[in-house]
Protein backbone atom coordinates (compact mmCIF):
# COMPACT_ATOMS: atom_id res chain seq x y z
CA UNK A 1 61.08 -10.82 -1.52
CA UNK A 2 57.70 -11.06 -2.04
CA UNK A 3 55.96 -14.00 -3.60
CA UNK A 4 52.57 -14.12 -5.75
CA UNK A 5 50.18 -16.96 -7.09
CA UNK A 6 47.56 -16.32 -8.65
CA UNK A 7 44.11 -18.92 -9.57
CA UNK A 8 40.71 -19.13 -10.29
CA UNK A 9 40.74 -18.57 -14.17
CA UNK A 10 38.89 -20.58 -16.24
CA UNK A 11 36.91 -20.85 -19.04
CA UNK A 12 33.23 -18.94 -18.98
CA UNK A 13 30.76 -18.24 -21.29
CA UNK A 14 30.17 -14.11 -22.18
CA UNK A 15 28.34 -12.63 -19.54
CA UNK A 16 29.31 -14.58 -16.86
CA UNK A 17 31.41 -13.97 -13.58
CA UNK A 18 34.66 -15.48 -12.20
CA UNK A 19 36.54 -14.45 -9.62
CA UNK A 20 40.82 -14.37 -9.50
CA UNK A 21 42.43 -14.67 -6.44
CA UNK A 22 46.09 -13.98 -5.59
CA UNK A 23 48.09 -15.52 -2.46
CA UNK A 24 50.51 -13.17 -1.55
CA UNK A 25 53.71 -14.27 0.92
CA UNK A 26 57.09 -12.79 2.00
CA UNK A 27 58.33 -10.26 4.99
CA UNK A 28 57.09 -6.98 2.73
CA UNK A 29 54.23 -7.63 1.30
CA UNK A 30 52.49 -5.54 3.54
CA UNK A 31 53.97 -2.60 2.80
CA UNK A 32 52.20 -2.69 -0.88
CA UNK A 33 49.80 -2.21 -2.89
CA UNK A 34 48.48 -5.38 -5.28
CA UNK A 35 46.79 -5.05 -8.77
CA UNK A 36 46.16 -6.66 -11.30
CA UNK A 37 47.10 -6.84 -14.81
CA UNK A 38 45.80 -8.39 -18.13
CA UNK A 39 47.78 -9.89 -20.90
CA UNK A 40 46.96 -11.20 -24.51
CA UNK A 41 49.09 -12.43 -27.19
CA UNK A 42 50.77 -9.75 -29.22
CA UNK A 43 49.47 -7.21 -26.82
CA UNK A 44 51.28 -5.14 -23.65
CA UNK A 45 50.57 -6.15 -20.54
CA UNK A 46 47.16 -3.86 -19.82
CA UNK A 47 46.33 -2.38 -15.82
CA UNK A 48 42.86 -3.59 -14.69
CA UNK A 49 43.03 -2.41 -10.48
CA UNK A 50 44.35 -1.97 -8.12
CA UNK A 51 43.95 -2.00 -4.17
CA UNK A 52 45.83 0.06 -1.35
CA UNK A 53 48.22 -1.12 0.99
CA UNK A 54 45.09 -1.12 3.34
CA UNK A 55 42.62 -2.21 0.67
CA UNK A 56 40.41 0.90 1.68
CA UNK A 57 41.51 2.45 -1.67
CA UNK A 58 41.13 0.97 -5.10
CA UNK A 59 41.37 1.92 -8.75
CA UNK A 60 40.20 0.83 -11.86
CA UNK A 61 40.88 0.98 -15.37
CA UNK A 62 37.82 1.66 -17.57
CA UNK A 63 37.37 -1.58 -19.70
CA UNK A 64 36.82 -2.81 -15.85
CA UNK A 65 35.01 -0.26 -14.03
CA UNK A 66 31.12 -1.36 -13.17
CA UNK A 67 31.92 -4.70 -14.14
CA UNK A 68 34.97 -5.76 -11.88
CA UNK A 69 35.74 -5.66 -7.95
CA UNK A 70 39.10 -5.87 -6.66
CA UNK A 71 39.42 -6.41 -2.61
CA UNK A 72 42.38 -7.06 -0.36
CA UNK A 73 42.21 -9.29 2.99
CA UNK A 74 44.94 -8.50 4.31
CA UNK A 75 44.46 -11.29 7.51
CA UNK A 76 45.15 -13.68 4.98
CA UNK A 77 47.33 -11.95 2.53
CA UNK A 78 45.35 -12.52 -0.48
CA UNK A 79 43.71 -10.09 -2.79
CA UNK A 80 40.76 -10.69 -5.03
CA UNK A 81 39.36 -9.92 -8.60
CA UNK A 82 35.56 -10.57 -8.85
CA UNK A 83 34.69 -10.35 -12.76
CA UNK A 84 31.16 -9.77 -13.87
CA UNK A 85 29.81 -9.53 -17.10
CA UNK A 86 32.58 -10.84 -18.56
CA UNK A 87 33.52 -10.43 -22.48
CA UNK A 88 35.08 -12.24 -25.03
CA UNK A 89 37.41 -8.87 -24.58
CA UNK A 90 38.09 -10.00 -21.55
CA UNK A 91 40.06 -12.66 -22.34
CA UNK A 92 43.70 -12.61 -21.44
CA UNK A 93 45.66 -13.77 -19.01
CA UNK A 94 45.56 -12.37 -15.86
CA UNK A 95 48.41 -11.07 -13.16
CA UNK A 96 48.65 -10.10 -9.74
CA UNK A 97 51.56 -7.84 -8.89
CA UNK A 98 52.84 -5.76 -5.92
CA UNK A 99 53.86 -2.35 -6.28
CA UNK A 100 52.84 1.19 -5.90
CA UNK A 101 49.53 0.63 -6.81
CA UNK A 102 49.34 3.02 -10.31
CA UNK A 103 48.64 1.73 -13.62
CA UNK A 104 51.88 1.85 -14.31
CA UNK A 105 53.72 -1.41 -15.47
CA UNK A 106 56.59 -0.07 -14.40
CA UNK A 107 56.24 0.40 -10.90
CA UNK A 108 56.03 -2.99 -9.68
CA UNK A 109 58.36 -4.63 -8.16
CA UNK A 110 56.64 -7.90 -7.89
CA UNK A 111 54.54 -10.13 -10.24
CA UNK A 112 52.87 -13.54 -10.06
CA UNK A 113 52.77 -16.49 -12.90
CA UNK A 114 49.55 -15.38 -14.47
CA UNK A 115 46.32 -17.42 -14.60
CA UNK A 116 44.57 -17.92 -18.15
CA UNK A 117 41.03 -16.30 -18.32
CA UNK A 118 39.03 -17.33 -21.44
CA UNK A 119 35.84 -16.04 -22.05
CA UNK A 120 33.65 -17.34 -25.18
CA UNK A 121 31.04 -16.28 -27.26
């Protein structure tokens, strides 16, 4: 069983930077990799990154690359989402799940409660 919480949205104006964190607990969580996921209203659930087992490796979808960091400290079981240049595109709310680490919704086992991420114009 692994556990997930995610915080730090918020509301921001376009352009500007917030950064997600997610608090990850149980026996396994180790063994896998966390991303994160975005999620709007009449919309699928959309990758954004995703970090290693180790956090050496990470991934990124497009819409995020340049603009978003994940990061994994593993000595405290959290992983991170540092969003810059943020867009009223951006705006969804945001998951952290464990899993394989692909884009694929699919192949996590794991997921946390979200946290809302509103960015205006």
């Amino acid at each position: 069983q692994v556990q997930l919480v995610e915080s730090g949205g918020g509301l921001v104006q376009t352009g500007g930077s917030l950064k997600l964190s997610c608090a990850a607990s149980g026996r396994t969580v180790s063994g896998y990799a966390l991303s994160w996921f975005r999620q709007t209203p009449g919309k699928e659930r959309e990758f954004v990154a995703a970090a290693s087992v180790s956090g050496d490796s990470t991934y990124y979808a497009n819409s995020a690359k340049g603009r978003f960091t994940i990061s994994r400290d593993n000595a405290k079981s959290t992983v991170y989402l540092q969003m810059n240049s943020l867009k009223p595109e951006d705006t969804a709310v945001y998951y952290c799940a464990a899993g394989t680490g692909s884009s694929r919704e699919g192949e996590y086992d794991y997921w946390g409660q979200g946290t809302q991420v509103t960015v205006s114009s």
